[in-house]
N, C-alpha and C. Protein backbone atom coordinates (compact mmCIF):
# COMPACT_ATOMS: atom_id res chain seq x y z
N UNK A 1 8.74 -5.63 -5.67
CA UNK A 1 7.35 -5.86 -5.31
C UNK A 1 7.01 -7.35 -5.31
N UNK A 2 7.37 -8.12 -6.25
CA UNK A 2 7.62 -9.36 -6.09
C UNK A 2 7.44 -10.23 -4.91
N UNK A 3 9.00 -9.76 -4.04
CA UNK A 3 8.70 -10.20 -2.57
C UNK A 3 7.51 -9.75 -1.66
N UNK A 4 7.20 -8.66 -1.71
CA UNK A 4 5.76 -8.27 -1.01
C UNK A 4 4.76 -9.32 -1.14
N UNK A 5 4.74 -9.55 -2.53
CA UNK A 5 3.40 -10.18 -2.89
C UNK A 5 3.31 -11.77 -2.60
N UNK A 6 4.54 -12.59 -2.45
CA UNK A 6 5.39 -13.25 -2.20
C UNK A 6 4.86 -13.59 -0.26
N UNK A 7 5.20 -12.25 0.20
CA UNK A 7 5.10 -12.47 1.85
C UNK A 7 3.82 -12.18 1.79
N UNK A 8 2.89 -11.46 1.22
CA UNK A 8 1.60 -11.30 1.47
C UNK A 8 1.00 -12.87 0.83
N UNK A 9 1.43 -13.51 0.28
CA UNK A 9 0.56 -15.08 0.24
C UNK A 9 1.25 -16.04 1.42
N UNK A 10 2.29 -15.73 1.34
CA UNK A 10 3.20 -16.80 2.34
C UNK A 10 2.86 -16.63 3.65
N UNK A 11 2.49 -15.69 4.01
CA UNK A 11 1.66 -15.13 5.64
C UNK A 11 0.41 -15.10 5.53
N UNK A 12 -0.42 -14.73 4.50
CA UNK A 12 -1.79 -15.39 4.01
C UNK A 12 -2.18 -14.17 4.83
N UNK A 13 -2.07 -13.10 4.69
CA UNK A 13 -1.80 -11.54 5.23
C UNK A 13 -3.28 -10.83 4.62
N UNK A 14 -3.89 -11.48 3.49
CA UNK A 14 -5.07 -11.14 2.96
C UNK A 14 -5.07 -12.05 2.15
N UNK A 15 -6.81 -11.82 1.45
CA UNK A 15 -6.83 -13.60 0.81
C UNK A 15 -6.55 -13.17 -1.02
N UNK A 16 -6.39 -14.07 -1.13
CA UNK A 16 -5.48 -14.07 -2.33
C UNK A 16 -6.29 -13.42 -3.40
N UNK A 17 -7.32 -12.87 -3.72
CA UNK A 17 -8.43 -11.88 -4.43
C UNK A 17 -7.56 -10.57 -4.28
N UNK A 18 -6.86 -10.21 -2.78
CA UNK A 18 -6.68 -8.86 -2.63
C UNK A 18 -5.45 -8.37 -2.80
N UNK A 19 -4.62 -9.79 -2.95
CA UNK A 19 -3.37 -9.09 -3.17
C UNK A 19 -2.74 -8.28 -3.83
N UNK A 20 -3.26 -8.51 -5.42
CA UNK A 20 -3.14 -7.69 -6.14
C UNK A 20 -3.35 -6.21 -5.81
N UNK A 21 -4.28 -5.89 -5.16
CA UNK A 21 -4.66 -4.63 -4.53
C UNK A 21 -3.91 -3.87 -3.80
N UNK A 22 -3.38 -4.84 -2.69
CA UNK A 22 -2.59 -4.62 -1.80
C UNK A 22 -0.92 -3.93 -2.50
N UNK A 23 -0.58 -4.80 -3.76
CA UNK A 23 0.27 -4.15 -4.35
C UNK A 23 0.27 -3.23 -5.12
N UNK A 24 -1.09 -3.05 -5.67
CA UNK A 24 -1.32 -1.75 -6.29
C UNK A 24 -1.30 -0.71 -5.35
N UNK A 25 -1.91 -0.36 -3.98
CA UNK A 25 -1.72 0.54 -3.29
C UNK A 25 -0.60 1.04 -2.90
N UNK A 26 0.42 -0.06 -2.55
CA UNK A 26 1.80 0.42 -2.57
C UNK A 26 2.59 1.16 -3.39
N UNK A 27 2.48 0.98 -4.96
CA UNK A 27 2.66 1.15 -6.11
C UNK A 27 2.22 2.59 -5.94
N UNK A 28 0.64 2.80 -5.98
CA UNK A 28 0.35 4.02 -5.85
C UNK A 28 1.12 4.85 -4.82
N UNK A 29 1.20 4.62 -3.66
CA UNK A 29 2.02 5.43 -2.76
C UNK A 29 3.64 5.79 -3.14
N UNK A 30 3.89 4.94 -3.80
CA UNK A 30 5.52 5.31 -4.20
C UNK A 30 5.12 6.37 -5.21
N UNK A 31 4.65 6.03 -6.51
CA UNK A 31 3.89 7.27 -7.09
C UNK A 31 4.01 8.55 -6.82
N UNK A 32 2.74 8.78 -5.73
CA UNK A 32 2.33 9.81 -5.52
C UNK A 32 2.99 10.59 -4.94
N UNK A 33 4.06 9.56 -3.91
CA UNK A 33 5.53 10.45 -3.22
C UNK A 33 6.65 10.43 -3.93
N UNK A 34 6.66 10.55 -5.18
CA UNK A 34 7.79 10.47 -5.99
C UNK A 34 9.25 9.50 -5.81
N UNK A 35 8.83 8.52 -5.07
CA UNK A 35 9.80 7.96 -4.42
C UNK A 35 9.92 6.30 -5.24
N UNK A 36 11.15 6.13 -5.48
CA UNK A 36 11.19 4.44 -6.14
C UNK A 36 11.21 3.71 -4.85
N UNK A 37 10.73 2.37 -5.25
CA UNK A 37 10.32 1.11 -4.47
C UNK A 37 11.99 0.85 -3.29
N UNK A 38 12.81 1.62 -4.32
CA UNK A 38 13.90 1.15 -3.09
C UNK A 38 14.17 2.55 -1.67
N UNK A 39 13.57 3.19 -1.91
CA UNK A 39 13.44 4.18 -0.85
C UNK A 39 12.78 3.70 0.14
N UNK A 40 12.53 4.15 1.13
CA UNK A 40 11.38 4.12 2.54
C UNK A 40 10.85 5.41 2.14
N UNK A 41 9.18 4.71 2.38
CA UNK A 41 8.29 5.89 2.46
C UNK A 41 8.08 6.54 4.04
N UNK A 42 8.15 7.51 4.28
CA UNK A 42 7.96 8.40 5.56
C UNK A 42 6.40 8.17 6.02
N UNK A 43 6.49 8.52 7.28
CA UNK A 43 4.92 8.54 7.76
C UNK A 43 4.49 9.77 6.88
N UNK A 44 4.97 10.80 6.84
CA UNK A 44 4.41 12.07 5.73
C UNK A 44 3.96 11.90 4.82
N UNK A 45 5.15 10.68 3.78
CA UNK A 45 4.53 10.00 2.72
C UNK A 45 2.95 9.31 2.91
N UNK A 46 2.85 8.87 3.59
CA UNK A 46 1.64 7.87 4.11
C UNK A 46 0.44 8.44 3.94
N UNK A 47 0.97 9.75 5.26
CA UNK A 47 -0.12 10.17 4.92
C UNK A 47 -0.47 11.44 4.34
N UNK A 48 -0.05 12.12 3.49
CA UNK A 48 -0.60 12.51 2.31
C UNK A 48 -0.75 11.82 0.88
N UNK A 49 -0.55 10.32 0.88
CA UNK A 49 -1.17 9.73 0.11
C UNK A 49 -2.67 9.16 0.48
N UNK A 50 -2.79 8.90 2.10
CA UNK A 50 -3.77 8.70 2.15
C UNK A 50 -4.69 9.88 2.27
N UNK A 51 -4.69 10.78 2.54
CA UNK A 51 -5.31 12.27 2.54
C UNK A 51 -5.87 12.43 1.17
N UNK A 52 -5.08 11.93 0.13
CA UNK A 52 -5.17 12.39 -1.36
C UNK A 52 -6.31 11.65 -1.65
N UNK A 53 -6.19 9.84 -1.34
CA UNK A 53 -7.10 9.04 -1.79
C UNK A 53 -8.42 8.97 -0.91
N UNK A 54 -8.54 9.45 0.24
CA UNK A 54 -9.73 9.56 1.00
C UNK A 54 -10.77 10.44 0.27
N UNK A 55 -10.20 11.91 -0.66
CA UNK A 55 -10.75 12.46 -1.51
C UNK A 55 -11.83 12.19 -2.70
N UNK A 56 -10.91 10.98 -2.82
CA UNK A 56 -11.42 9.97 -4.03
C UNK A 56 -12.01 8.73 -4.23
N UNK A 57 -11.60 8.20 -3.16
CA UNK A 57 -12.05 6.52 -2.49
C UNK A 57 -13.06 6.92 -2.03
N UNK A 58 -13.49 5.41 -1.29
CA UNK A 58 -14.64 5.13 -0.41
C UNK A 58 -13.77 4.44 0.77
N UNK A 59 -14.74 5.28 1.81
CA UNK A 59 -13.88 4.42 2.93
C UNK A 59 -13.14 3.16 3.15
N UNK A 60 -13.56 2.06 3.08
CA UNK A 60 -12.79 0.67 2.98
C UNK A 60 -11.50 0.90 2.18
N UNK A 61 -11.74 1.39 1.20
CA UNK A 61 -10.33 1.30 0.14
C UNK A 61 -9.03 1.80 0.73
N UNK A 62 -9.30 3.23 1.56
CA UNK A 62 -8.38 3.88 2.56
C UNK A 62 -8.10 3.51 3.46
N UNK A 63 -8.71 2.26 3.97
CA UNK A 63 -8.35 1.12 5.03
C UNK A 63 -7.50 0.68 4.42
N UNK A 64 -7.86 -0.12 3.38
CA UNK A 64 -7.14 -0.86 2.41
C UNK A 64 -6.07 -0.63 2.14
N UNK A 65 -5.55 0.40 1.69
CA UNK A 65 -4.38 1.00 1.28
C UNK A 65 -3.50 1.09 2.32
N UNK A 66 -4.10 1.61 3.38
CA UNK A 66 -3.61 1.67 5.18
C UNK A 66 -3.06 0.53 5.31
N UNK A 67 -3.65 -0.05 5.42
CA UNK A 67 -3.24 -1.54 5.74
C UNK A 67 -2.22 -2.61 5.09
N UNK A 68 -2.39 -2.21 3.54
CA UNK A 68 -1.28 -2.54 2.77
C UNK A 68 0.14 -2.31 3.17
N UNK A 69 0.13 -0.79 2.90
CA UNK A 69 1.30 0.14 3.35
C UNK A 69 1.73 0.19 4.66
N UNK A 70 1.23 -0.57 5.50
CA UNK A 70 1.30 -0.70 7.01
C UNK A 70 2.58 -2.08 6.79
N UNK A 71 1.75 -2.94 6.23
CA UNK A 71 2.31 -4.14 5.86
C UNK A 71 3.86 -4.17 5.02
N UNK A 72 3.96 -3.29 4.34
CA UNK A 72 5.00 -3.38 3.36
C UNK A 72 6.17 -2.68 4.16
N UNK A 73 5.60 -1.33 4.78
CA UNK A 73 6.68 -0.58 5.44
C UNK A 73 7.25 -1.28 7.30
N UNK A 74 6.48 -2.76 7.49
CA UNK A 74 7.22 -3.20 8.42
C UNK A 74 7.97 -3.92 8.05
């Protein structure tokens, strides 16, 4: 995760308030798909993590997370 957070300042990919966020969402998605950081998460993964957190979030955040995980899995 390191490097993520790493390319998310070095590309300036979001401003530096959110990064942390940005890696927490990832974090959460490995989580919730039972999957360690060295796997690839599936679009399935994606999105029934985001399905899960739309439940619970507020819209923006499920952007947020979207967007994270968009970022990490290219």
């Amino acid at each position: 995760m390191q490097e993520f957070r790493e390319y998310l300042i070095k590309k300036r990919l979001t401003g530096p308030k959110a990064v942390d966020f940005y890696l927490l969402w990832v974090k959460r998605c490995f989580h919730h798909s039972g999957k360690r950081p060295d796997e690839k998460l599936t679009q399935e993964d994606v999105d029934r993590f985001l399905k899960q957190e739309s439940r619970e979030r507020e819209k923006w955040q499920v952007h947020q997370a979207k967007q994270a995980i968009g970022i990490y899995r290219f």
